[in-house]
Structures are given as structure tokens and as C-alpha cells.
ModelCIF file with pLDDT and N, C-alpha, C, O atoms, coordinates in Angstrom:
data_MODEL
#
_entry.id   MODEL 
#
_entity.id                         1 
_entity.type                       polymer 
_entity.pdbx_number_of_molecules   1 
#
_entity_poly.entity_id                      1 
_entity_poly.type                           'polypeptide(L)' 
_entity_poly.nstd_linkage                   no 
_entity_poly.nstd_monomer                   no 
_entity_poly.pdbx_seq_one_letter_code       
;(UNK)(UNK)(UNK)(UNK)(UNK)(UNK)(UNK)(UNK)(UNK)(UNK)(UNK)(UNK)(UNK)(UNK)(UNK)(UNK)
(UNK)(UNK)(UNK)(UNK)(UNK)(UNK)(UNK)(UNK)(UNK)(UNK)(UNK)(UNK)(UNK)(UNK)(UNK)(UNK)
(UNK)(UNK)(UNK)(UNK)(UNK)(UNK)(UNK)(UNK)(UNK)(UNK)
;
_entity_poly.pdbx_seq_one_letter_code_can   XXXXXXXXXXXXXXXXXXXXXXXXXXXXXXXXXXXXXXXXXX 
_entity_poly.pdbx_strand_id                 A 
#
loop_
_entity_poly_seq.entity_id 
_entity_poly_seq.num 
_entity_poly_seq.mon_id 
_entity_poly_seq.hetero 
1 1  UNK n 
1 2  UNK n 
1 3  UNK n 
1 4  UNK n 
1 5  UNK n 
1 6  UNK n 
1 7  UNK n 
1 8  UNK n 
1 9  UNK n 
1 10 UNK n 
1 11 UNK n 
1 12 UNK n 
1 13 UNK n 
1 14 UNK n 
1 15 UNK n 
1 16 UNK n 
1 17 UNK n 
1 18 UNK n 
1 19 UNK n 
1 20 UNK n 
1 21 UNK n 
1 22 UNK n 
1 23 UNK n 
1 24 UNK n 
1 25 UNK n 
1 26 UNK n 
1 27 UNK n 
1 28 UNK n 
1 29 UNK n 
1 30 UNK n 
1 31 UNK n 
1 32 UNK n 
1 33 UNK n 
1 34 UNK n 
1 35 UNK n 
1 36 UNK n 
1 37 UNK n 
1 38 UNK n 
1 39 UNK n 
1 40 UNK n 
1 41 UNK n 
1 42 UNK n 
#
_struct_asym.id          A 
_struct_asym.entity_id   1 
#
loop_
_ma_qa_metric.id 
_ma_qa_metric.mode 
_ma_qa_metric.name 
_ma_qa_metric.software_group_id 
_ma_qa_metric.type 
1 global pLDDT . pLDDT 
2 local  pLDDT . pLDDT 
#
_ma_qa_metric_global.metric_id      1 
_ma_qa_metric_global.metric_value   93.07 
_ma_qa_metric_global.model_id       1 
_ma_qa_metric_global.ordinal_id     1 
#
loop_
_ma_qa_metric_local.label_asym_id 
_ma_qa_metric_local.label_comp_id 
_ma_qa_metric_local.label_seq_id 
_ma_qa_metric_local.metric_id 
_ma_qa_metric_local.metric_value 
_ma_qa_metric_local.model_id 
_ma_qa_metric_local.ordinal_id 
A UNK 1  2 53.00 1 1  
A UNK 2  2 74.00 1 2  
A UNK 3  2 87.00 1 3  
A UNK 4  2 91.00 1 4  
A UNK 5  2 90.00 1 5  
A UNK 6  2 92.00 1 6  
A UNK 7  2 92.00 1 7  
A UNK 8  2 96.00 1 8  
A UNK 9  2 97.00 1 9  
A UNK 10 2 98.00 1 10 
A UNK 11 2 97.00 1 11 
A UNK 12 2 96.00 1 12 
A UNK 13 2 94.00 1 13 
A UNK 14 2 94.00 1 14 
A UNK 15 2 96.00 1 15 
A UNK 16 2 97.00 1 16 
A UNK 17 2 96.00 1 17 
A UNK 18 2 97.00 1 18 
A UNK 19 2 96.00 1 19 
A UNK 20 2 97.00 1 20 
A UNK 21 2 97.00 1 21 
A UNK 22 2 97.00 1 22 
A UNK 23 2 97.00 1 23 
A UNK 24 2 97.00 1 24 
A UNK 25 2 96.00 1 25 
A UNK 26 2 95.00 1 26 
A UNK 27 2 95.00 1 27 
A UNK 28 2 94.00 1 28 
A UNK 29 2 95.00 1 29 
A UNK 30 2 95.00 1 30 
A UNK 31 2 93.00 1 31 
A UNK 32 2 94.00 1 32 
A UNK 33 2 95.00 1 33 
A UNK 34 2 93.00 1 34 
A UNK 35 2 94.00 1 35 
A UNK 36 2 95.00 1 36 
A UNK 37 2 93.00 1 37 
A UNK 38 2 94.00 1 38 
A UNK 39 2 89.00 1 39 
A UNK 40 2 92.00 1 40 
A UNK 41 2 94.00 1 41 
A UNK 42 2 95.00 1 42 
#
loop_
_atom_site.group_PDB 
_atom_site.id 
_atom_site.type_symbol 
_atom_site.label_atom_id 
_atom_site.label_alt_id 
_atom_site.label_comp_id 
_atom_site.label_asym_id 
_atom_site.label_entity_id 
_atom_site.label_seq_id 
_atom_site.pdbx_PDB_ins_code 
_atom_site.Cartn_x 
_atom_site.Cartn_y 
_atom_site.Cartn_z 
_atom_site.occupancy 
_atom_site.B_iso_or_equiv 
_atom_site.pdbx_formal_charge 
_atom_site.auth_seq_id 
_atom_site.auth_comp_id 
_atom_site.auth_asym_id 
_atom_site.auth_atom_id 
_atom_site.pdbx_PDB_model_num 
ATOM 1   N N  . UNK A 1 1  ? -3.232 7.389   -12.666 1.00 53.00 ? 1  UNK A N  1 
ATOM 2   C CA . UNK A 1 1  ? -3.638 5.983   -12.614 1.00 53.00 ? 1  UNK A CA 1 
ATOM 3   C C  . UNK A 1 1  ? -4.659 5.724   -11.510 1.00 53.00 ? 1  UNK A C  1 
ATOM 4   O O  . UNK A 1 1  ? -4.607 6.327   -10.438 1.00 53.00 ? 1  UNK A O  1 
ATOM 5   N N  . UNK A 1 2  ? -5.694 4.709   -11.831 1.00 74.00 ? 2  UNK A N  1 
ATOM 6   C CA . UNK A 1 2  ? -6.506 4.784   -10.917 1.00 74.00 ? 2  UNK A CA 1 
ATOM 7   C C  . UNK A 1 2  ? -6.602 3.181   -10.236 1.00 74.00 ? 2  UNK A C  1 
ATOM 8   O O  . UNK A 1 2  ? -7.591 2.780   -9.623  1.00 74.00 ? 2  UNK A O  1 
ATOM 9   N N  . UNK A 1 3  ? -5.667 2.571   -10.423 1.00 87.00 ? 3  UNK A N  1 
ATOM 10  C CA . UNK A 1 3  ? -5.425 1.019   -9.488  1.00 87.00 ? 3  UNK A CA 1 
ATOM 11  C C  . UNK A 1 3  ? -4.215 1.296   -8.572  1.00 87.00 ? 3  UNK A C  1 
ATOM 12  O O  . UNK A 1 3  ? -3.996 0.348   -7.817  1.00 87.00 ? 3  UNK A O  1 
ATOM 13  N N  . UNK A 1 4  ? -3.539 2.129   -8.459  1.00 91.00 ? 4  UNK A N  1 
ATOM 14  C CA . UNK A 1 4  ? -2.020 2.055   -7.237  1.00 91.00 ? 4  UNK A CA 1 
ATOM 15  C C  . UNK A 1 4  ? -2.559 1.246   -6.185  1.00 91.00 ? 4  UNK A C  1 
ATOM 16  O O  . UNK A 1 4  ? -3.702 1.432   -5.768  1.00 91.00 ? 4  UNK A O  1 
ATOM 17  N N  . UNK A 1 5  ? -1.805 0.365   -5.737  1.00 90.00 ? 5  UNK A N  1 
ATOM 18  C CA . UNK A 1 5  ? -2.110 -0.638  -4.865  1.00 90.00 ? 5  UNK A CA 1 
ATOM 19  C C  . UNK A 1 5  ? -0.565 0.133   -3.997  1.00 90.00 ? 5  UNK A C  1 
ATOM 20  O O  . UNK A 1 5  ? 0.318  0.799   -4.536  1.00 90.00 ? 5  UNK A O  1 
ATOM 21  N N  . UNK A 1 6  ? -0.682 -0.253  -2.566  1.00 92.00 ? 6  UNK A N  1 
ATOM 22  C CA . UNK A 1 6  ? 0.547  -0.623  -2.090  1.00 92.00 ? 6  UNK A CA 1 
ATOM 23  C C  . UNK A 1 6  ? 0.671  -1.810  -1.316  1.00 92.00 ? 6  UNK A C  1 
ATOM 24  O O  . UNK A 1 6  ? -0.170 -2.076  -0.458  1.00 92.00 ? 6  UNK A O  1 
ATOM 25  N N  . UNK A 1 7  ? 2.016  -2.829  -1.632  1.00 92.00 ? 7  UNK A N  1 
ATOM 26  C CA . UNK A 1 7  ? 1.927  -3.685  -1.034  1.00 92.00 ? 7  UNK A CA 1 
ATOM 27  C C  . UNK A 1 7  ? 2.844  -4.160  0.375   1.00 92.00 ? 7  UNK A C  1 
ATOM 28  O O  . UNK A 1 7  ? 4.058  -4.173  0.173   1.00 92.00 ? 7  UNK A O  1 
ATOM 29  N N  . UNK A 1 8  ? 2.498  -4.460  1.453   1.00 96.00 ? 8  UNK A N  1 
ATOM 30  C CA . UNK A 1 8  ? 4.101  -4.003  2.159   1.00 96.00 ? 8  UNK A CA 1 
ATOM 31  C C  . UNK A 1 8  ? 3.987  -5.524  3.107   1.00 96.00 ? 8  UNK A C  1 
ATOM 32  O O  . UNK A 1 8  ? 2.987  -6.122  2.707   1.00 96.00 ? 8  UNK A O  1 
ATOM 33  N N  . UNK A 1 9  ? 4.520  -6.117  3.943   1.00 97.00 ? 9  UNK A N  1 
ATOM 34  C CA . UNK A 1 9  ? 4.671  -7.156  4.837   1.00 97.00 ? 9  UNK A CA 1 
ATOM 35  C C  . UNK A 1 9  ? 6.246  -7.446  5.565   1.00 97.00 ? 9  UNK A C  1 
ATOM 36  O O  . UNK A 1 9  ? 7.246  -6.958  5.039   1.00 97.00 ? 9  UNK A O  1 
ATOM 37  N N  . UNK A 1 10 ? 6.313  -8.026  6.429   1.00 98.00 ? 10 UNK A N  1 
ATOM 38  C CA . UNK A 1 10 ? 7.452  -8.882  6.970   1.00 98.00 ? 10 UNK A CA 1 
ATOM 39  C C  . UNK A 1 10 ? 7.738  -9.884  6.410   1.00 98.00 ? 10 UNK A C  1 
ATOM 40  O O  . UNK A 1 10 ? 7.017  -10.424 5.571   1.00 98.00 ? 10 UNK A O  1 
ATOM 41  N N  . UNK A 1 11 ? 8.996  -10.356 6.837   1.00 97.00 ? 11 UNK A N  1 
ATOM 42  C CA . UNK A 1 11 ? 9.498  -11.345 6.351   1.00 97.00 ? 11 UNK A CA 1 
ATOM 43  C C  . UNK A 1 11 ? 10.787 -12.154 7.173   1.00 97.00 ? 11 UNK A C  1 
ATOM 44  O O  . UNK A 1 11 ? 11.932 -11.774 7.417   1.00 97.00 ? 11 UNK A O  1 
ATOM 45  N N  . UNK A 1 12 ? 10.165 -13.269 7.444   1.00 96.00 ? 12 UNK A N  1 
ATOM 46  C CA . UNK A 1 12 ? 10.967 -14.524 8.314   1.00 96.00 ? 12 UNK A CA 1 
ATOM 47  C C  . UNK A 1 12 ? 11.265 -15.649 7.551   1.00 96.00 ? 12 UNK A C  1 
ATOM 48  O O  . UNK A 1 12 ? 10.954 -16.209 6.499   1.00 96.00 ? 12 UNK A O  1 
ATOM 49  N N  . UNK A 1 13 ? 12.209 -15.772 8.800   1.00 94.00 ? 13 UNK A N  1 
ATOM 50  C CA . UNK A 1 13 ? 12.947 -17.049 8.115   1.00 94.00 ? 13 UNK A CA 1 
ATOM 51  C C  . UNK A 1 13 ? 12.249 -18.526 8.703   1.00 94.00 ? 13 UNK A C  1 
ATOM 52  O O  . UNK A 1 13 ? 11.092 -18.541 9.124   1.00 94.00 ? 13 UNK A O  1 
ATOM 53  N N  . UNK A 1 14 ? 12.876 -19.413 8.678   1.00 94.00 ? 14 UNK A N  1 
ATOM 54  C CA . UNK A 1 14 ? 11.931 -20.379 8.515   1.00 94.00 ? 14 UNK A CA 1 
ATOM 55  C C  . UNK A 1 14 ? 11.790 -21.010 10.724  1.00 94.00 ? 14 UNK A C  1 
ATOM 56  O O  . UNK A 1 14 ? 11.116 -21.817 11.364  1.00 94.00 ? 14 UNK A O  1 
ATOM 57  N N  . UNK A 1 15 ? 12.688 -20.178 10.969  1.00 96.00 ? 15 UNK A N  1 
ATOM 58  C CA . UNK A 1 15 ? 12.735 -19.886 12.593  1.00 96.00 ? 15 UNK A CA 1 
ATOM 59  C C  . UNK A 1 15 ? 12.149 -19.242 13.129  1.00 96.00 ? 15 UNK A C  1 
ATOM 60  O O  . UNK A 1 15 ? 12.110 -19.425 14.345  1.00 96.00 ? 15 UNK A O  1 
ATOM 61  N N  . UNK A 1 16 ? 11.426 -18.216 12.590  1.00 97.00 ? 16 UNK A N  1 
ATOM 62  C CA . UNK A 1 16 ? 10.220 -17.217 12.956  1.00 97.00 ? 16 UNK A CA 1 
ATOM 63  C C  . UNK A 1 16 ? 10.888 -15.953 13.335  1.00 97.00 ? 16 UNK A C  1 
ATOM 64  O O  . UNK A 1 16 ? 10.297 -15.011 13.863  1.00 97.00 ? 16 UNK A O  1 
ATOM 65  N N  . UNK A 1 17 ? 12.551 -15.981 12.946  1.00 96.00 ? 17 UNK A N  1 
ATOM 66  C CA . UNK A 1 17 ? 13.423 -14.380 12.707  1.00 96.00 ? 17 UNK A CA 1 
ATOM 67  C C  . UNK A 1 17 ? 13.273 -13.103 11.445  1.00 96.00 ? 17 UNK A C  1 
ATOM 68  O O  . UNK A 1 17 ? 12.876 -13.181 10.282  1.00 96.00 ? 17 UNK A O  1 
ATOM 69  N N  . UNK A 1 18 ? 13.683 -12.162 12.101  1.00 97.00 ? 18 UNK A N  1 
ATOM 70  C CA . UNK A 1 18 ? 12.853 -11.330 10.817  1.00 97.00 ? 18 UNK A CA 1 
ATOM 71  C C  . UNK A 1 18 ? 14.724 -11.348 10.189  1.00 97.00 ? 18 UNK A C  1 
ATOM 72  O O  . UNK A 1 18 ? 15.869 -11.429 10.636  1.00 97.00 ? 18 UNK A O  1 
ATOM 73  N N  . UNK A 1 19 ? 13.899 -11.193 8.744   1.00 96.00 ? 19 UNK A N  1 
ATOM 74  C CA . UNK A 1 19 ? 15.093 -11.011 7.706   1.00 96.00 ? 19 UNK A CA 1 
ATOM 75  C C  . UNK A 1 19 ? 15.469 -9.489  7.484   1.00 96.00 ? 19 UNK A C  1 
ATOM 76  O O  . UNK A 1 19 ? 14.636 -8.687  7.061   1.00 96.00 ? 19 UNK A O  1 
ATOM 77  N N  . UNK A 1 20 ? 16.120 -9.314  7.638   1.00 97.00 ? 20 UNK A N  1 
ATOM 78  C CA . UNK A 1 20 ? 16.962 -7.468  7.180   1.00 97.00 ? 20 UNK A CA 1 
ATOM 79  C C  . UNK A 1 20 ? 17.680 -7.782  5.887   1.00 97.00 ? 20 UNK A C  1 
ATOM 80  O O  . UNK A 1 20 ? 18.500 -8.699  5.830   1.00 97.00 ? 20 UNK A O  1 
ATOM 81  N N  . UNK A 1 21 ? 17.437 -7.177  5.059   1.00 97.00 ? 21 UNK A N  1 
ATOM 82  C CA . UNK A 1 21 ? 18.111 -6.971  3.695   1.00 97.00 ? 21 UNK A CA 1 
ATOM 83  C C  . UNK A 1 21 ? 17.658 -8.293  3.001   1.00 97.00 ? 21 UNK A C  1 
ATOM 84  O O  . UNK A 1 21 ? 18.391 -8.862  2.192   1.00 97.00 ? 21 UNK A O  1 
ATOM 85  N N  . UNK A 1 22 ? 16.205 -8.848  3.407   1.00 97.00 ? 22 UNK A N  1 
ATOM 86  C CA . UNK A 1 22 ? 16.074 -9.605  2.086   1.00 97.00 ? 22 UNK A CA 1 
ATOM 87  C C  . UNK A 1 22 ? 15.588 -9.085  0.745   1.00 97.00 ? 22 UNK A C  1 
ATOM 88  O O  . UNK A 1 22 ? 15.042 -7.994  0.912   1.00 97.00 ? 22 UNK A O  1 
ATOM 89  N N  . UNK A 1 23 ? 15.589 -9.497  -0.606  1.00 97.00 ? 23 UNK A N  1 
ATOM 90  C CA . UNK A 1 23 ? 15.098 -8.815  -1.793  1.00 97.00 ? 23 UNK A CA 1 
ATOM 91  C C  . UNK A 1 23 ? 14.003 -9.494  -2.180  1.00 97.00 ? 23 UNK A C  1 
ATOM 92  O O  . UNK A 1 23 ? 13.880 -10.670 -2.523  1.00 97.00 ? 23 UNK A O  1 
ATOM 93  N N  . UNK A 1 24 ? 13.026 -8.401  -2.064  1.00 97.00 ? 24 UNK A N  1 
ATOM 94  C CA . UNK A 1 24 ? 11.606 -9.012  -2.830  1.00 97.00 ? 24 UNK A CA 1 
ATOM 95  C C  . UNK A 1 24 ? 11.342 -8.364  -3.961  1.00 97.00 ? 24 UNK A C  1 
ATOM 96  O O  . UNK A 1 24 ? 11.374 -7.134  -3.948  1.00 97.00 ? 24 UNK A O  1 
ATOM 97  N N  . UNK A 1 25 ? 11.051 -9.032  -5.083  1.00 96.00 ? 25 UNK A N  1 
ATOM 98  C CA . UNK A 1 25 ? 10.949 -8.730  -6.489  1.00 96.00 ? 25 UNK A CA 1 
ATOM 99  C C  . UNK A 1 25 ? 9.746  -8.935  -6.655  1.00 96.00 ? 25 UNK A C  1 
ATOM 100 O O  . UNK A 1 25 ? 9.247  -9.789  -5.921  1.00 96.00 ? 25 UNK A O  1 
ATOM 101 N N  . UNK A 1 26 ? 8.793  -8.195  -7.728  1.00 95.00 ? 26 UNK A N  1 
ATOM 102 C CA . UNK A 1 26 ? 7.593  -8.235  -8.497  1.00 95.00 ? 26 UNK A CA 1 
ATOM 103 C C  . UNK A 1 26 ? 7.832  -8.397  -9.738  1.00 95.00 ? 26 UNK A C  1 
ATOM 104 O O  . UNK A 1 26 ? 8.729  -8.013  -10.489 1.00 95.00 ? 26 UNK A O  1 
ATOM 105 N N  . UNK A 1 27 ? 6.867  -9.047  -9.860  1.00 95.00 ? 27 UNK A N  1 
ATOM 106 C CA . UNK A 1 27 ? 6.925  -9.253  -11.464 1.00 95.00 ? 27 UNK A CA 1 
ATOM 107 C C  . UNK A 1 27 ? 5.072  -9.506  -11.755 1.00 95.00 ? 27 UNK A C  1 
ATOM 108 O O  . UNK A 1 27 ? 4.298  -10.072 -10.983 1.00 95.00 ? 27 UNK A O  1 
ATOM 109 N N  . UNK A 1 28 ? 4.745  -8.883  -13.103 1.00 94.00 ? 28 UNK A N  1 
ATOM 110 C CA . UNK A 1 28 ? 3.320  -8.812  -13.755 1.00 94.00 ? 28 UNK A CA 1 
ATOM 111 C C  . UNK A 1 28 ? 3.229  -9.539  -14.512 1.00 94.00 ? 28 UNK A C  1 
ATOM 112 O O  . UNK A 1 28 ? 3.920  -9.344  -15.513 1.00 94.00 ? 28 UNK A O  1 
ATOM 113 N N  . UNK A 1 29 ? 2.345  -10.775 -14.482 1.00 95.00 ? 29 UNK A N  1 
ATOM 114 C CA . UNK A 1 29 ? 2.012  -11.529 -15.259 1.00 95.00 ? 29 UNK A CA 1 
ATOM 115 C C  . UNK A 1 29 ? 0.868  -11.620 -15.585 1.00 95.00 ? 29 UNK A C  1 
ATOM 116 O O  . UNK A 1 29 ? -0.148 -11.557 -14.893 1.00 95.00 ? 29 UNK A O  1 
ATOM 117 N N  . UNK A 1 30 ? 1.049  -11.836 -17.093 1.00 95.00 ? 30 UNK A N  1 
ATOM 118 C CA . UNK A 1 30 ? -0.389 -11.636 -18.110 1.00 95.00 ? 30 UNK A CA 1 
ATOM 119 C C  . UNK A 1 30 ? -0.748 -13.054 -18.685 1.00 95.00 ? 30 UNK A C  1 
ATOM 120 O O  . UNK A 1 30 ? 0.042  -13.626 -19.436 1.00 95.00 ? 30 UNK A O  1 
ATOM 121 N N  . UNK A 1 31 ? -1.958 -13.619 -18.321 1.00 93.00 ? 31 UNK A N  1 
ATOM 122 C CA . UNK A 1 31 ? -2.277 -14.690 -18.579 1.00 93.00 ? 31 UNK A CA 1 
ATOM 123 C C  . UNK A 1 31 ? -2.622 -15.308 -19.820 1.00 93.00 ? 31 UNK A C  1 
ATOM 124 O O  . UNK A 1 31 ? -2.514 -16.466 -20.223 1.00 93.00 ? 31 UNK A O  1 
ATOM 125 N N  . UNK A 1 32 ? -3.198 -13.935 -20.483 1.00 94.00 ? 32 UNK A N  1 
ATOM 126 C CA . UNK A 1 32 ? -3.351 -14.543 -21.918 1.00 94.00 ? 32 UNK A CA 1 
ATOM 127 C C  . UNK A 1 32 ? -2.091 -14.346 -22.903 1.00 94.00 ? 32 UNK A C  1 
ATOM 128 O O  . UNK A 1 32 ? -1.730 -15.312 -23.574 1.00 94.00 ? 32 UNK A O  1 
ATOM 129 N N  . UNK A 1 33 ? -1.503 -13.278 -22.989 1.00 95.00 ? 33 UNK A N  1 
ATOM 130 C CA . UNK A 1 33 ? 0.044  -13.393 -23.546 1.00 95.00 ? 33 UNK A CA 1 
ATOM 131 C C  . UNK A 1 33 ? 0.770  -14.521 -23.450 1.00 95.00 ? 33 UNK A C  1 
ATOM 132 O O  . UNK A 1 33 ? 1.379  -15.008 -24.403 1.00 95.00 ? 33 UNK A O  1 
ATOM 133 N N  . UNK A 1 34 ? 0.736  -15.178 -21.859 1.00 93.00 ? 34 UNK A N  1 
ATOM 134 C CA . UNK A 1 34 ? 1.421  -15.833 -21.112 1.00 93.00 ? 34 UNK A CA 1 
ATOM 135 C C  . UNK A 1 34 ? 2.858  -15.021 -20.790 1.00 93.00 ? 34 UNK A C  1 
ATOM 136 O O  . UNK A 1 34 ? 3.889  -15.689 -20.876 1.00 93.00 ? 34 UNK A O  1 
ATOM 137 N N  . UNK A 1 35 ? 2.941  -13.882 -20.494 1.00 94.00 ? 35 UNK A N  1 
ATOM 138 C CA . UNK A 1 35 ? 4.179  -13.460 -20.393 1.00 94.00 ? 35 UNK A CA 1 
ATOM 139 C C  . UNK A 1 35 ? 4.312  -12.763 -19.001 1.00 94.00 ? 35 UNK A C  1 
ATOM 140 O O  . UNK A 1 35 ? 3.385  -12.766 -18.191 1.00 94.00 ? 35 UNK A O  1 
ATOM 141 N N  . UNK A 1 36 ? 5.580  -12.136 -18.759 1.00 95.00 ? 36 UNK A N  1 
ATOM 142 C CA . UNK A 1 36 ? 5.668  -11.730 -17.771 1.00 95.00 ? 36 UNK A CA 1 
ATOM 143 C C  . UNK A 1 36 ? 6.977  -10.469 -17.771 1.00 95.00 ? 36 UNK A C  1 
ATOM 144 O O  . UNK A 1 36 ? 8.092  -10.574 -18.282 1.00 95.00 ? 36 UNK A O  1 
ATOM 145 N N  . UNK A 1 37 ? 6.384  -9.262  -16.998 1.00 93.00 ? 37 UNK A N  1 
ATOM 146 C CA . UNK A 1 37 ? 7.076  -8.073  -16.943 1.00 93.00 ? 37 UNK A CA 1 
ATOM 147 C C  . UNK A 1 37 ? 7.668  -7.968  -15.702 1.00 93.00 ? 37 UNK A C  1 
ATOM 148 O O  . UNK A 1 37 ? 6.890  -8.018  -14.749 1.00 93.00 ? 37 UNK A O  1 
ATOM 149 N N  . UNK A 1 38 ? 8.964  -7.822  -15.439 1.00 94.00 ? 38 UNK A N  1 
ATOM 150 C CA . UNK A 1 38 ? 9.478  -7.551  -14.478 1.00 94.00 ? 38 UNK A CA 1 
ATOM 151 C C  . UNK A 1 38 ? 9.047  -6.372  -13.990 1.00 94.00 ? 38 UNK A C  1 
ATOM 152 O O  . UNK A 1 38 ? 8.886  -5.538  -14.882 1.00 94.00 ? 38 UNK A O  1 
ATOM 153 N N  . UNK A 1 39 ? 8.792  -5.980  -12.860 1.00 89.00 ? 39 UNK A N  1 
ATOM 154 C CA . UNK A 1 39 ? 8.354  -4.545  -11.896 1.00 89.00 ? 39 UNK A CA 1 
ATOM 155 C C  . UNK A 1 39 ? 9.327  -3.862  -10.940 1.00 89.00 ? 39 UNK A C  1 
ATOM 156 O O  . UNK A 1 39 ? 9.309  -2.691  -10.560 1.00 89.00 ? 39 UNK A O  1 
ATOM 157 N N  . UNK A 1 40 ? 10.191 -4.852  -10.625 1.00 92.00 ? 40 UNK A N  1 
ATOM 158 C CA . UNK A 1 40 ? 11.090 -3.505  -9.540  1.00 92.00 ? 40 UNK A CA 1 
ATOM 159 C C  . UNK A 1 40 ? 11.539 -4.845  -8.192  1.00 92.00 ? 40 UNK A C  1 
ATOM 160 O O  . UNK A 1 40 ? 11.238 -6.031  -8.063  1.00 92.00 ? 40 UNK A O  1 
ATOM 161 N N  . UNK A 1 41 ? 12.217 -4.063  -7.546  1.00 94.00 ? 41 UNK A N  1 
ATOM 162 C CA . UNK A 1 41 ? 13.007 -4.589  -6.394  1.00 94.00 ? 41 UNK A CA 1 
ATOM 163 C C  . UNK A 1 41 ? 12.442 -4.085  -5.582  1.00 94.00 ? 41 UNK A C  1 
ATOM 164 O O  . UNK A 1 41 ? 11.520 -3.348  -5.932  1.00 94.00 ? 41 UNK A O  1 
ATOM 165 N N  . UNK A 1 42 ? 12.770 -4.267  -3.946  1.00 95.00 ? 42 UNK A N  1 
ATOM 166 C CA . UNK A 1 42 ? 13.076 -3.471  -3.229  1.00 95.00 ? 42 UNK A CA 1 
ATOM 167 C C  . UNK A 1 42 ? 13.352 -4.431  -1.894  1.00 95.00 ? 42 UNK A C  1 
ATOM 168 O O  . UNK A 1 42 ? 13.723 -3.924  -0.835  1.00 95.00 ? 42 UNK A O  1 
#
């Protein structure tokens, strides 16, 4: 494949604490279908 992106960041709460064990989900959405593919956890 020739698009692999990686995407990575932090993540706070609304106190400016970092979160441990929050779940961020992806999902691919196609505009002209209008649909959307789930991608993964982590």
C-alpha cells in the first residue's frame, strides 16, 4: 500500500490531565456512498 499514514497524539481531560486507558476509535468514511467502515481501536 502506498498511503499508510500513522496517526498518534495525547489525550486530556477537560482539566488539562492526561487520560490512561482512554479508547480511540477510527472509522472511514466515504462521502459519496455516504457510509462508513469501522477501522480498529486502540
Amino acid at each position: 500500500p502506498q498511503n499508510i499514514y500513522i496517526l498518534n497524539g495525547t489525550i486530556y481531560d477537560e482539566k488539562q490531565n492526561l487520560i490512561s486507558g482512554a479508547v480511540v476509535k477510527i472509522s472511514e468514511i466515504d462521502p459519496v456512498k455516504k457510509t462508513s467502515r469501522f477501522f480498529g481501536y486502540t
